[in-house]
N, C-alpha and C. Protein backbone atom coordinates (compact mmCIF):
# COMPACT_ATOMS: atom_id res chain seq x y z
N UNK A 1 91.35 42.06 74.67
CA UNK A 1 91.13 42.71 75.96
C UNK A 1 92.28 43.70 76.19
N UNK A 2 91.71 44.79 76.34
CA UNK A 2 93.09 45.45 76.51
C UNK A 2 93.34 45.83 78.29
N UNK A 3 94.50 46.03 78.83
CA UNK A 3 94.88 45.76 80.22
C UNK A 3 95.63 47.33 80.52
N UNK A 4 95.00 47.74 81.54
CA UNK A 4 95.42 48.85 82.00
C UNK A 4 96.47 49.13 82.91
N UNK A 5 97.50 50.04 82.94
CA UNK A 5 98.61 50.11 83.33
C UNK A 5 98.24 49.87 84.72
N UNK A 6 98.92 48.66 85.77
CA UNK A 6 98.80 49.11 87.32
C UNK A 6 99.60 50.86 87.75
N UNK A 7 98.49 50.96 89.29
CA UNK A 7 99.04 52.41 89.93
C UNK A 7 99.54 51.92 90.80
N UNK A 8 101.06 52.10 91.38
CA UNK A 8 101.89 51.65 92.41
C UNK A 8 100.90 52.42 93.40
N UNK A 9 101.48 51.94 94.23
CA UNK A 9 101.00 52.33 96.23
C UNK A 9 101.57 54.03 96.06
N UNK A 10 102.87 53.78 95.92
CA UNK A 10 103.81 55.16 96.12
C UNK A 10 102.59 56.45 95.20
N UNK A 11 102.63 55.98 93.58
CA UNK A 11 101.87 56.92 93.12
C UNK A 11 100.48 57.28 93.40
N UNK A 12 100.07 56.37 93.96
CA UNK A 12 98.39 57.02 94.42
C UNK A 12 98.54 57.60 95.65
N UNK A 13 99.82 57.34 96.71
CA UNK A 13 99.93 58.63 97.89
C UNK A 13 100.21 59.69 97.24
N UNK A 14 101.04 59.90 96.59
CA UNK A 14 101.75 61.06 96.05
C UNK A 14 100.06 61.53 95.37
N UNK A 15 99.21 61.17 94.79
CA UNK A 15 98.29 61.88 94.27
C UNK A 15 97.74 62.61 95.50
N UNK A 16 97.36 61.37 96.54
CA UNK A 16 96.28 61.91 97.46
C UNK A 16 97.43 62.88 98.22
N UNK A 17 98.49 62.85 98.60
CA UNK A 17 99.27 64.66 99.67
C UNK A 17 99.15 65.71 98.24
N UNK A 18 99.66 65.63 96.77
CA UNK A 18 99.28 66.73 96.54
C UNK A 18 97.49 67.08 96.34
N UNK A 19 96.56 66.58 96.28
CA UNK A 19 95.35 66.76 96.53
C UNK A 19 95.07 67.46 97.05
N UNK A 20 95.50 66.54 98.52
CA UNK A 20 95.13 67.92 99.48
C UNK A 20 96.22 69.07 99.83
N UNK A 21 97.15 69.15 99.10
CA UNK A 21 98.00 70.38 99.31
C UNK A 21 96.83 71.37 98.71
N UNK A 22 96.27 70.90 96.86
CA UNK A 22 95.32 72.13 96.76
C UNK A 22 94.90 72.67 97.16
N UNK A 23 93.95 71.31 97.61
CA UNK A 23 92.69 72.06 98.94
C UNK A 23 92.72 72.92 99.83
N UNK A 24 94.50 72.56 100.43
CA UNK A 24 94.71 73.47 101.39
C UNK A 24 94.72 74.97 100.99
N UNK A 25 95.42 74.94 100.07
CA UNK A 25 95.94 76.10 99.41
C UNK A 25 95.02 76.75 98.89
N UNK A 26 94.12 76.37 98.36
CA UNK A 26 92.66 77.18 98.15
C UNK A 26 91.43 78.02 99.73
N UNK A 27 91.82 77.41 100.54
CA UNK A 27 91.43 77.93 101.58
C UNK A 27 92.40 78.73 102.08
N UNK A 28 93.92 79.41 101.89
CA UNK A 28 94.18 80.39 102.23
C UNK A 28 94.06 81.49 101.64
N UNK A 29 94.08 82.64 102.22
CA UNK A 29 93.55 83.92 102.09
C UNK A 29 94.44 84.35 101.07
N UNK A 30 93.89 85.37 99.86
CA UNK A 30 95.11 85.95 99.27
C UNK A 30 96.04 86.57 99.65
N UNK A 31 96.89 87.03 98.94
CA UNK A 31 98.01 87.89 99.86
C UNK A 31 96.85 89.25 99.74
N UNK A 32 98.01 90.59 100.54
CA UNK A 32 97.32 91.46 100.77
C UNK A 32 96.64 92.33 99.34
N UNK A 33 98.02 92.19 98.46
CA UNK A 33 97.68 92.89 97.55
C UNK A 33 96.75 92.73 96.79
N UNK A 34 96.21 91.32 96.67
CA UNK A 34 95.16 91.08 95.99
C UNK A 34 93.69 91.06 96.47
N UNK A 35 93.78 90.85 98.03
CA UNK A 35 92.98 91.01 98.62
C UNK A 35 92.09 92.55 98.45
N UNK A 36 92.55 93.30 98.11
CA UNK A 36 92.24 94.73 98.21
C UNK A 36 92.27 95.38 96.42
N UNK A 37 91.15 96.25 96.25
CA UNK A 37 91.50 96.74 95.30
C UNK A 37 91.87 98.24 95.36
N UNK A 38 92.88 99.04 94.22
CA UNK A 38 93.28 100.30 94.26
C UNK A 38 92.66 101.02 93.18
N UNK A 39 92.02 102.06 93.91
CA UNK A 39 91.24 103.11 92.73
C UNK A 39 92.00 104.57 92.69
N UNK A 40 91.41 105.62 92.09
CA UNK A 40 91.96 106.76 92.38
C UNK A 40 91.28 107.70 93.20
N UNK A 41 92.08 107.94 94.50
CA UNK A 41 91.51 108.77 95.80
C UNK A 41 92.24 110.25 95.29
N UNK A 42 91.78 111.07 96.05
CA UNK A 42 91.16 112.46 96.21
C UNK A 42 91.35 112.86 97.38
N UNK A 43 92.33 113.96 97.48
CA UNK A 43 91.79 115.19 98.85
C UNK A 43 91.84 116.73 98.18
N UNK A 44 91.50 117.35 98.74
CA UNK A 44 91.24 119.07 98.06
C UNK A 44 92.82 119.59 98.80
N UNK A 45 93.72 120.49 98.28
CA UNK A 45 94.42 121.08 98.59
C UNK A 45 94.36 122.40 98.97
N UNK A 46 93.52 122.76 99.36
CA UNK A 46 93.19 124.53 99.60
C UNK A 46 93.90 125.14 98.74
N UNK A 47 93.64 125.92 97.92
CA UNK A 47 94.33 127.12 97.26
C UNK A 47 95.38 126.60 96.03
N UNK A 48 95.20 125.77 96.06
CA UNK A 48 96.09 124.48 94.90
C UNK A 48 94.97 124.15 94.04
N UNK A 49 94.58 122.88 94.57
CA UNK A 49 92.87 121.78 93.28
C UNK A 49 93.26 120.66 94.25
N UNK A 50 92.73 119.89 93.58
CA UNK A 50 92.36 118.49 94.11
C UNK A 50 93.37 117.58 93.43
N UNK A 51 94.34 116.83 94.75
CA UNK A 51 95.42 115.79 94.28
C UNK A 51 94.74 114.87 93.99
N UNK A 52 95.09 113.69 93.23
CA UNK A 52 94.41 112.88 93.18
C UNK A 52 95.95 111.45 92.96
N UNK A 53 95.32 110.25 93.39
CA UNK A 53 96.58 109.45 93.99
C UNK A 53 95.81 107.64 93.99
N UNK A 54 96.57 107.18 93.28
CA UNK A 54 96.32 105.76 93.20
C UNK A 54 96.29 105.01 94.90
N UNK A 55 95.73 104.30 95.44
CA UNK A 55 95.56 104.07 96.66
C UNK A 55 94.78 102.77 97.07
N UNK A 56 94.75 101.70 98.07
CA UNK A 56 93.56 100.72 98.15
C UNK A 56 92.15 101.21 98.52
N UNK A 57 91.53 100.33 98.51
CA UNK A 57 89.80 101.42 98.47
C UNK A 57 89.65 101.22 100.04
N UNK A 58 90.23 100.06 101.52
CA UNK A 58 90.08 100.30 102.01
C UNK A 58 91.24 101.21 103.44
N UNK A 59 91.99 101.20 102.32
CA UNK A 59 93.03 102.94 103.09
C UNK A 59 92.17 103.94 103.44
N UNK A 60 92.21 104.51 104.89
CA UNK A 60 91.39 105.31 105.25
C UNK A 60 92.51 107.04 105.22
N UNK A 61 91.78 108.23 104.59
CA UNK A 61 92.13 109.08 104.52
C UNK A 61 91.85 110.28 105.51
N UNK A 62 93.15 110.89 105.82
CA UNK A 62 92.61 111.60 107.15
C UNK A 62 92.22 113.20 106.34
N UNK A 63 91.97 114.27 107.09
CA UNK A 63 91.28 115.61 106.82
C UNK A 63 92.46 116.11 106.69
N UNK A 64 92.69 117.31 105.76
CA UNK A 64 94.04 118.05 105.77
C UNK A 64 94.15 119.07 106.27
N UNK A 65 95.46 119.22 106.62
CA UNK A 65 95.63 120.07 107.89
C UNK A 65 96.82 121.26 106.75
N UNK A 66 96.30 122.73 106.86
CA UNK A 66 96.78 123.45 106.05
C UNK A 66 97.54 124.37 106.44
N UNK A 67 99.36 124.54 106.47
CA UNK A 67 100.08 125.46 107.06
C UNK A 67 100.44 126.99 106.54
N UNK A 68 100.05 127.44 107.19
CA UNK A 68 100.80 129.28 106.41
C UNK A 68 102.14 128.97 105.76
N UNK A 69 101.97 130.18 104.98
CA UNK A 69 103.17 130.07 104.29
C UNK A 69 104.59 130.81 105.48
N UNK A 70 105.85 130.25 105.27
CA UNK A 70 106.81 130.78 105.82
C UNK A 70 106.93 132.36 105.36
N UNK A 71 108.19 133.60 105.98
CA UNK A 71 108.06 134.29 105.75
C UNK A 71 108.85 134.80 104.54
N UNK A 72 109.71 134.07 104.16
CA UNK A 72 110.31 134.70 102.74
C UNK A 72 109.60 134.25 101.24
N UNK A 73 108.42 133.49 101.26
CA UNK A 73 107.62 133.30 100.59
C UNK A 73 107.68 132.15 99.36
N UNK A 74 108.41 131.59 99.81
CA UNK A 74 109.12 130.59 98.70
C UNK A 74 108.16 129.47 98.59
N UNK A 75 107.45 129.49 99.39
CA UNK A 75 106.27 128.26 99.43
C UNK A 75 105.25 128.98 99.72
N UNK A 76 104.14 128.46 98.61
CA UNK A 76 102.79 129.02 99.14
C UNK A 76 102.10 129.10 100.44
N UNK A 77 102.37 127.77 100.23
CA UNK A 77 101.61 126.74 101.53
C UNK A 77 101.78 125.28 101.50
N UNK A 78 101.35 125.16 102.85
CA UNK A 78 102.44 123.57 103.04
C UNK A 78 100.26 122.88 103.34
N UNK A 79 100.51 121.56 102.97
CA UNK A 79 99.07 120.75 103.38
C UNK A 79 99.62 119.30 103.83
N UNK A 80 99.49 119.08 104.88
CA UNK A 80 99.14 117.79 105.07
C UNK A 80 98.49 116.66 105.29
N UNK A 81 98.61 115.21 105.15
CA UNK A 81 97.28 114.67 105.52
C UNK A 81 98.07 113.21 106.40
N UNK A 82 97.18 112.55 107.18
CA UNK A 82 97.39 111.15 107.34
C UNK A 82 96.92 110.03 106.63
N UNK A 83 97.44 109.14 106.72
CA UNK A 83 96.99 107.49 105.21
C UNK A 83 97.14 106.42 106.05
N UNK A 84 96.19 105.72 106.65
CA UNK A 84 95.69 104.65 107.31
C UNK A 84 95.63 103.09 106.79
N UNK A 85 96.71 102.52 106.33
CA UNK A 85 96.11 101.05 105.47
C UNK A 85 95.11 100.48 106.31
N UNK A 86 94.35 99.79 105.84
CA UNK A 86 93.63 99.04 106.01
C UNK A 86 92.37 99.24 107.53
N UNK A 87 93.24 100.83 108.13
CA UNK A 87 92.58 101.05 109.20
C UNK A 87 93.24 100.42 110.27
N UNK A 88 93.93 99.90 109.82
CA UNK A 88 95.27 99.40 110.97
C UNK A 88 96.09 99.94 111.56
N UNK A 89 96.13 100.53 113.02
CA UNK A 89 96.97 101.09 113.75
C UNK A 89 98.21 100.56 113.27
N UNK A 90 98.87 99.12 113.15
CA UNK A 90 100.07 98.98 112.96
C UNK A 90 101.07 99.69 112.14
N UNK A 91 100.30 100.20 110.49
CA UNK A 91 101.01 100.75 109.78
C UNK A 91 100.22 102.40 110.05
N UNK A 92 101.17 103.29 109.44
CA UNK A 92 100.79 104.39 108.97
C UNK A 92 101.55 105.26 108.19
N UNK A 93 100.94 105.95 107.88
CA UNK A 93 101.53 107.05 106.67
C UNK A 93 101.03 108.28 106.75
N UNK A 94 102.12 109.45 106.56
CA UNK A 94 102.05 111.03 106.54
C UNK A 94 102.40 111.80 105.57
N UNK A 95 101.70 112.55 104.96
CA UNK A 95 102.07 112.97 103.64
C UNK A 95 101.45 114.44 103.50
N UNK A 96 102.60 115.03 103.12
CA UNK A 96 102.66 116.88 103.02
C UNK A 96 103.34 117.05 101.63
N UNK A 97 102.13 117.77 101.61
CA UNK A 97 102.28 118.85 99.69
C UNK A 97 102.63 120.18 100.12
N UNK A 98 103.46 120.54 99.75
CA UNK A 98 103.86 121.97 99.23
C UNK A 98 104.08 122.41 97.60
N UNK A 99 104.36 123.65 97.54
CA UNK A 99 104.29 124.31 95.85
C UNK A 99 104.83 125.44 95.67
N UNK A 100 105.23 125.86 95.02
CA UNK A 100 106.35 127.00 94.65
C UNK A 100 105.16 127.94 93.94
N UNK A 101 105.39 129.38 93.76
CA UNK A 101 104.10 129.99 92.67
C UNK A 101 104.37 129.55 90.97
N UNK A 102 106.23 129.72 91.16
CA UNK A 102 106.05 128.70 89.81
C UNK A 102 106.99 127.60 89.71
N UNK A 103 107.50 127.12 88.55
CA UNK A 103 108.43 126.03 88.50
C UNK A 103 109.79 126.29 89.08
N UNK A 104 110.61 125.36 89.83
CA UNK A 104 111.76 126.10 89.99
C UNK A 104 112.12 124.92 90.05
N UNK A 105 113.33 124.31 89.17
CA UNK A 105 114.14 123.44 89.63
C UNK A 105 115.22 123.29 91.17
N UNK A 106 115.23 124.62 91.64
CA UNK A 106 115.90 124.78 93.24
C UNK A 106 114.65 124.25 94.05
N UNK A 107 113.81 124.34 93.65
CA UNK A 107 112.86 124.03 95.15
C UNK A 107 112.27 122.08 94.96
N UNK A 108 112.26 121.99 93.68
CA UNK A 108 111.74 120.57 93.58
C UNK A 108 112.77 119.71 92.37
N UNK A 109 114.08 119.93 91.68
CA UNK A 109 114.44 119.68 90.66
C UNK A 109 115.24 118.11 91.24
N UNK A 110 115.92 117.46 90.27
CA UNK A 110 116.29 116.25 90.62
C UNK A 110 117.43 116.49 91.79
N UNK A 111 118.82 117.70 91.72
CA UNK A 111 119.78 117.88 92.64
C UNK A 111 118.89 118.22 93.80
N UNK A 112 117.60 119.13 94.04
CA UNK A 112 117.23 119.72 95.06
C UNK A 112 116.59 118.64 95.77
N UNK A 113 115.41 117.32 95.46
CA UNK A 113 115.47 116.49 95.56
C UNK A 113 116.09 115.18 96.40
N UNK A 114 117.44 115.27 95.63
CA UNK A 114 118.20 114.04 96.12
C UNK A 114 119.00 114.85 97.60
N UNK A 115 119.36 115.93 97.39
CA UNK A 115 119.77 116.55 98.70
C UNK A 115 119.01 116.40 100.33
N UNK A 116 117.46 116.56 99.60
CA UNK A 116 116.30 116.98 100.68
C UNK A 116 116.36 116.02 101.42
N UNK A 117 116.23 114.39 100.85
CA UNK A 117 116.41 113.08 101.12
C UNK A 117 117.41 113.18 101.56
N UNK A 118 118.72 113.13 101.08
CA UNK A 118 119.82 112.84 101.87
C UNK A 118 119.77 113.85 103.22
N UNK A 119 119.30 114.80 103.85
CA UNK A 119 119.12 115.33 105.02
C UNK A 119 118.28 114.73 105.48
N UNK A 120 117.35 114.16 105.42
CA UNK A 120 116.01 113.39 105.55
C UNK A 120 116.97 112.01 106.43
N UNK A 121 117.18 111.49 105.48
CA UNK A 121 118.09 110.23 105.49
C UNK A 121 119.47 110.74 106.90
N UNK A 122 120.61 111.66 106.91
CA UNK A 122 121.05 111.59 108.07
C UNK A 122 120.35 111.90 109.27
N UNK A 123 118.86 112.86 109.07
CA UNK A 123 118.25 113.06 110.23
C UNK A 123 117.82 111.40 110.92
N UNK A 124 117.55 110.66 110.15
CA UNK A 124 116.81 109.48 110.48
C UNK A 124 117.96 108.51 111.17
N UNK A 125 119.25 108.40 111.10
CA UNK A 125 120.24 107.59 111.09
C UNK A 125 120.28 107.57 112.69
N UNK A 126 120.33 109.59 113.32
CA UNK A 126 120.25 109.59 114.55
C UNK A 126 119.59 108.52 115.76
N UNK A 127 118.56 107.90 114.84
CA UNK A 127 117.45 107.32 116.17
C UNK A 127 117.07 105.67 114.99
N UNK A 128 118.17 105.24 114.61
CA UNK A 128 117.95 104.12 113.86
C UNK A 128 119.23 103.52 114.22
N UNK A 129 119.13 101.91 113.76
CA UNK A 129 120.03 100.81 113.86
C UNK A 129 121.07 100.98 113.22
N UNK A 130 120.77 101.18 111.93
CA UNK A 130 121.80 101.14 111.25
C UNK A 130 122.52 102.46 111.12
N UNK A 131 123.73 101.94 110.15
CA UNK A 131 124.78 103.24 110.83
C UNK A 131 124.71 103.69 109.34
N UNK A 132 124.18 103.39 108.41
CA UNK A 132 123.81 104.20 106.82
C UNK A 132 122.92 103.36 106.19
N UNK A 133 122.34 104.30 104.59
CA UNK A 133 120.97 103.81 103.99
C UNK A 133 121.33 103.58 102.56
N UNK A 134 120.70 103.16 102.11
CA UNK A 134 121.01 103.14 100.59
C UNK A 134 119.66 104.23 100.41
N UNK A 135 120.10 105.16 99.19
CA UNK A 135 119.12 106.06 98.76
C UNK A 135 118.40 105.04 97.25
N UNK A 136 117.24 105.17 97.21
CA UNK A 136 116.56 104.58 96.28
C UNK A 136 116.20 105.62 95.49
N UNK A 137 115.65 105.19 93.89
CA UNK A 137 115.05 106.22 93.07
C UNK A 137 113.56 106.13 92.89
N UNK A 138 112.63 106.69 92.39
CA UNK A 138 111.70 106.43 92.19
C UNK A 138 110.83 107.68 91.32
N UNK A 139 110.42 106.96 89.95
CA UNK A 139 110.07 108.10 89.13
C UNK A 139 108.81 107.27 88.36
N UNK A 140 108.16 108.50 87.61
CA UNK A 140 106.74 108.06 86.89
C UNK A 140 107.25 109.20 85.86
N UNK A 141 105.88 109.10 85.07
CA UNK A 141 105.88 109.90 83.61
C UNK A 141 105.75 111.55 83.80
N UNK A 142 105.38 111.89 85.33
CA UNK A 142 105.33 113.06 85.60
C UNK A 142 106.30 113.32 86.75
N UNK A 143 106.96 112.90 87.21
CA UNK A 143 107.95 113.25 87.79
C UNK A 143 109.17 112.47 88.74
N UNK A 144 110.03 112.75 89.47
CA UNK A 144 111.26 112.01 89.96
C UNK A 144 111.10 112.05 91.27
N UNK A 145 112.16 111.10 92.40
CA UNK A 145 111.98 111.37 93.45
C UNK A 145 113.07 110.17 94.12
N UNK A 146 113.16 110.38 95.36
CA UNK A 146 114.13 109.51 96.31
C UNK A 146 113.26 108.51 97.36
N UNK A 147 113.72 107.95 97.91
CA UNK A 147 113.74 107.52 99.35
C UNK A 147 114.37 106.51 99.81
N UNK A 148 113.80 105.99 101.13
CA UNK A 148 115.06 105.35 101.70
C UNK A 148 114.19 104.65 103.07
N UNK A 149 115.07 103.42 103.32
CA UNK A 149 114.06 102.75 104.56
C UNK A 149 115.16 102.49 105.26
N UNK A 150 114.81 102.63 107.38
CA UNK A 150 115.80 102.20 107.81
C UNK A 150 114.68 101.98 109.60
N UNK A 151 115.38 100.89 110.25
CA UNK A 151 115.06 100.49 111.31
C UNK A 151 114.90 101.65 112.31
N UNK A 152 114.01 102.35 113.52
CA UNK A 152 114.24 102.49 114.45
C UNK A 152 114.50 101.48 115.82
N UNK A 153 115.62 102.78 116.07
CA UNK A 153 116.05 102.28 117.46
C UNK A 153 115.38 101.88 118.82
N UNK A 154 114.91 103.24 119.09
CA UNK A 154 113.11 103.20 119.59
C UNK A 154 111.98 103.61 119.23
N UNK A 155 111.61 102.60 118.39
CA UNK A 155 110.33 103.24 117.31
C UNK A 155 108.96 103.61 118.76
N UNK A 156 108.42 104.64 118.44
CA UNK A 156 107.27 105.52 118.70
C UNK A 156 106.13 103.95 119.67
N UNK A 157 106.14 103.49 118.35
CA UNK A 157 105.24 101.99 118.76
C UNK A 157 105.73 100.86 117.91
N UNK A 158 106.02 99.95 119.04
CA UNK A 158 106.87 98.67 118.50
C UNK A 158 106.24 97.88 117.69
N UNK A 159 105.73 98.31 116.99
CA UNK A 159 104.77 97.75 115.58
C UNK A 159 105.01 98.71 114.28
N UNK A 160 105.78 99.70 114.86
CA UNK A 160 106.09 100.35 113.67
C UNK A 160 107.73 100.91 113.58
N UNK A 161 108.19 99.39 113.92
CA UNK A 161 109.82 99.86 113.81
C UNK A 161 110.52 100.01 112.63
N UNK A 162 109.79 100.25 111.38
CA UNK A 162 110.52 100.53 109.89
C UNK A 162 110.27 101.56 109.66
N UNK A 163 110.85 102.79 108.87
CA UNK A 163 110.65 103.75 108.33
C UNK A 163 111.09 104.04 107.42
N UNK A 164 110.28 103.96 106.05
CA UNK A 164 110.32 104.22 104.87
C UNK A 164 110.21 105.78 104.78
N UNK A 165 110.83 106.56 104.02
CA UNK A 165 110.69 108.22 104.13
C UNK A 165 111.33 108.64 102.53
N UNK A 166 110.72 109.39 101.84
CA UNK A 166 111.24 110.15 100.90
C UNK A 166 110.57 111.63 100.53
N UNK A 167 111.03 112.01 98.96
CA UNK A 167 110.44 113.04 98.66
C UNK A 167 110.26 112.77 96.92
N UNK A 168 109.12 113.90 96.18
CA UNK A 168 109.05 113.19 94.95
C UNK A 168 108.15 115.06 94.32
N UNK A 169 109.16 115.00 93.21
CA UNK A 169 108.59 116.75 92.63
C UNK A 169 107.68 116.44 91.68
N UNK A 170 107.20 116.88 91.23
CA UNK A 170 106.50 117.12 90.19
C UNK A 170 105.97 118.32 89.66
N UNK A 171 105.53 118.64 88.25
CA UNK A 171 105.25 120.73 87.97
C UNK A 171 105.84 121.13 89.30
N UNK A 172 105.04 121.99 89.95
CA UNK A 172 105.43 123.04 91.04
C UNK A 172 105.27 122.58 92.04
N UNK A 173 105.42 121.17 92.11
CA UNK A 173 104.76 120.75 93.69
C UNK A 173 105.60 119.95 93.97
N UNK A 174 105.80 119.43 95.72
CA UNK A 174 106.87 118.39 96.26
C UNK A 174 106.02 118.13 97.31
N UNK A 175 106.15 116.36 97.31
CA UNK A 175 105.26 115.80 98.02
C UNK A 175 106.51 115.04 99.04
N UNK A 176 106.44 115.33 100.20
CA UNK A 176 107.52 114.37 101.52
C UNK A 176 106.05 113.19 102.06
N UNK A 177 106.78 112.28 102.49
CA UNK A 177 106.37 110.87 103.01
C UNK A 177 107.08 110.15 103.86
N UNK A 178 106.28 109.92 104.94
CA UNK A 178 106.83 108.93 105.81
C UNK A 178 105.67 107.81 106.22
N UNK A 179 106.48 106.54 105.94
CA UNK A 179 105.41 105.17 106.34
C UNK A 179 106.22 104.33 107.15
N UNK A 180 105.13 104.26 108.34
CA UNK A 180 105.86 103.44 109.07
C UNK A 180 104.87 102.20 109.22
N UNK A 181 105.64 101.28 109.14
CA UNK A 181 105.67 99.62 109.24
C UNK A 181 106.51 98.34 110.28
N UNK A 182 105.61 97.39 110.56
CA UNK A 182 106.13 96.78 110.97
C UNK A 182 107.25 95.31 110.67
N UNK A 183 107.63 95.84 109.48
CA UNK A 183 108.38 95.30 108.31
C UNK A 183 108.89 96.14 107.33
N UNK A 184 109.87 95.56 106.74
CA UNK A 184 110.22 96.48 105.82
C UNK A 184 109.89 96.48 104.17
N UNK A 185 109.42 94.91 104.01
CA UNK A 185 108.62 95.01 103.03
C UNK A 185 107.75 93.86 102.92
N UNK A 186 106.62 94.69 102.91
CA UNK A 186 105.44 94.61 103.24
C UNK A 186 104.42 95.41 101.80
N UNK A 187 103.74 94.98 101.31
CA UNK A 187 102.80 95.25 100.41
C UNK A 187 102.19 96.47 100.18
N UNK A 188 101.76 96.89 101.41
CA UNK A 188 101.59 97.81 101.57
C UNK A 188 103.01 99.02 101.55
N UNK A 189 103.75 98.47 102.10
CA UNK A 189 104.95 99.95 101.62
C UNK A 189 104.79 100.06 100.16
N UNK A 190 104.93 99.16 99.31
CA UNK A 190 104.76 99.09 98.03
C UNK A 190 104.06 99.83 97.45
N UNK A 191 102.60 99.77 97.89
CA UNK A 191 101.42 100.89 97.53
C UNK A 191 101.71 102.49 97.89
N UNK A 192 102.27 102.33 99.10
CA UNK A 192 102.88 104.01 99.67
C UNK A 192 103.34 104.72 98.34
N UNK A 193 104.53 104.11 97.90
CA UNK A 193 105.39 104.52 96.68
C UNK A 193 104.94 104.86 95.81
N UNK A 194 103.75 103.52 95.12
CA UNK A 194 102.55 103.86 93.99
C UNK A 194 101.55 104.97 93.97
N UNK A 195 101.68 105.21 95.77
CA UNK A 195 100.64 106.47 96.06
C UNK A 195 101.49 107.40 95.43
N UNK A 196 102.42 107.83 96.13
CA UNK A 196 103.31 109.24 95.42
C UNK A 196 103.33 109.42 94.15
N UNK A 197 104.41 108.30 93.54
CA UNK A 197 104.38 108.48 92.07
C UNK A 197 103.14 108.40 91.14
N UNK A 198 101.80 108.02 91.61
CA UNK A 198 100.92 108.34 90.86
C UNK A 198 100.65 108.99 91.15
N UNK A 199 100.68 110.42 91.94
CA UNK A 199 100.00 111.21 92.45
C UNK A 199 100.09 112.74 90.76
N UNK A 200 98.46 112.90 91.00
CA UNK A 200 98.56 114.22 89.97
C UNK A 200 97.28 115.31 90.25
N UNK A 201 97.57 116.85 89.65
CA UNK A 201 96.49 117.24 89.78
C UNK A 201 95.09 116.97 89.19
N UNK A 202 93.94 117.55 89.11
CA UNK A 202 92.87 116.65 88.60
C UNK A 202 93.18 117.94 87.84
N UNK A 203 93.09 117.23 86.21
CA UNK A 203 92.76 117.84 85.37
C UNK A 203 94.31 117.27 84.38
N UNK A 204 95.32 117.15 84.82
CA UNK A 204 96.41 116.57 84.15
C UNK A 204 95.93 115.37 83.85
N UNK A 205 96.69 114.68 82.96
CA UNK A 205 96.55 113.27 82.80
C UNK A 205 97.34 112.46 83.56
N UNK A 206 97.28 111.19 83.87
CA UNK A 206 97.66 109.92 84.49
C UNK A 206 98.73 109.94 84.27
N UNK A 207 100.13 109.94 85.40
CA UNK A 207 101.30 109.62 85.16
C UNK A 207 101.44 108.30 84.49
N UNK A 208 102.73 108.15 83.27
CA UNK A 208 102.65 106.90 82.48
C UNK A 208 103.73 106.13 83.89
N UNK A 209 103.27 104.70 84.06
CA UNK A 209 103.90 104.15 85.08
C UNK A 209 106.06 104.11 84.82
């Protein structure tokens, strides 16, 4: 006859709380990022082509709004648009393309760049908590870029007291960004970033990550 090991008291609770820890844990929601999937979105740039930009499928995209060029001509034209996560007032995002007629490392190069940000960055300090930022990097297979996150003091709407802000060149073009959040990291800022640096014209190939 063979005799099977007894199960103490202790070990058959310990089975039944993690049990239902599973259970539990299977009925919560994924996080955000998984919750959502990211494809490649599209807006037309007037007089440029069509950007095209890694993004979640339910980020809502606003209409672009297209500026004359200044008068010494150094920029074609400026376009901007708004970026809606999830359709949620809480977060949002603003994002303006401009372009040179051709390449110029002064208008989009890594020094011109890290400068733009760092003015970016003391403009922001004015009406924020903190009294300095750390500048971050951020680059893909097609191009380089900065930014930087810092608290407002009196944010616009108290659901969006973070502000993430940079800039990012690529060929002839420089894309500025600002996302505001009600955190500072948050999943969605994450995707903001992925938006930029994947961002390309249609007809180039896919920045390598």
């Amino acid at each position: 006859m063979t005799f099977l090991p007894s199960i103490s008291r202790d070990t058959r609770r310990f089975a039944w709380f993690a049990a239902c820890g599973v259970a539990f844990l299977a009925l919560l929601p994924p996080p955000a990022a998984a919750q959502e999937g990211t494809t490649l979105r599209s807006v037309e740039i007037p007089g440029y082509g069509t950007l095209r930009f890694p993004a979640p499928t339910t980020w809502r995209i606003g209409a672009v709004q297209v500026t004359e060029p200044p008068a010494d001509g150094a920029i074609a034209r400026e376009a901007s648009f708004q970026v809606t996560p999830d359709g949620d007032s809480r977060s949002e995002m603003s994002v303006s393309f401009s372009w040179s007629e051709l390449p110029d490392p002064a208008f989009n190069g890594p020094a011109a760049l890290r400068a733009l940000v760092e003015r970016m960055g003391r403009a922001a300090l004015d009406e924020s908590i903190e009294s300095r930022y750390t500048l971050r990097e951020m680059r893909s297979g097609s191009g380089g870029g900065y930014w930087f996150t810092l608290r407002a003091r009196a944010p616009r709407k108290k659901s969006q007291a973070y502000l993430t802000s940079g800039a990012f060149g690529f060929g002839n073009a420089l894309m500025r960004f600002t996302f505001l959040a009600p955190q500072p990291e948050l999943p969605e800022a994450a995707a903001a970033i992925d938006l930029i640096t994947g961002a390309r014209i249609d007809g180039e190939p896919a920045p390598a990550p």
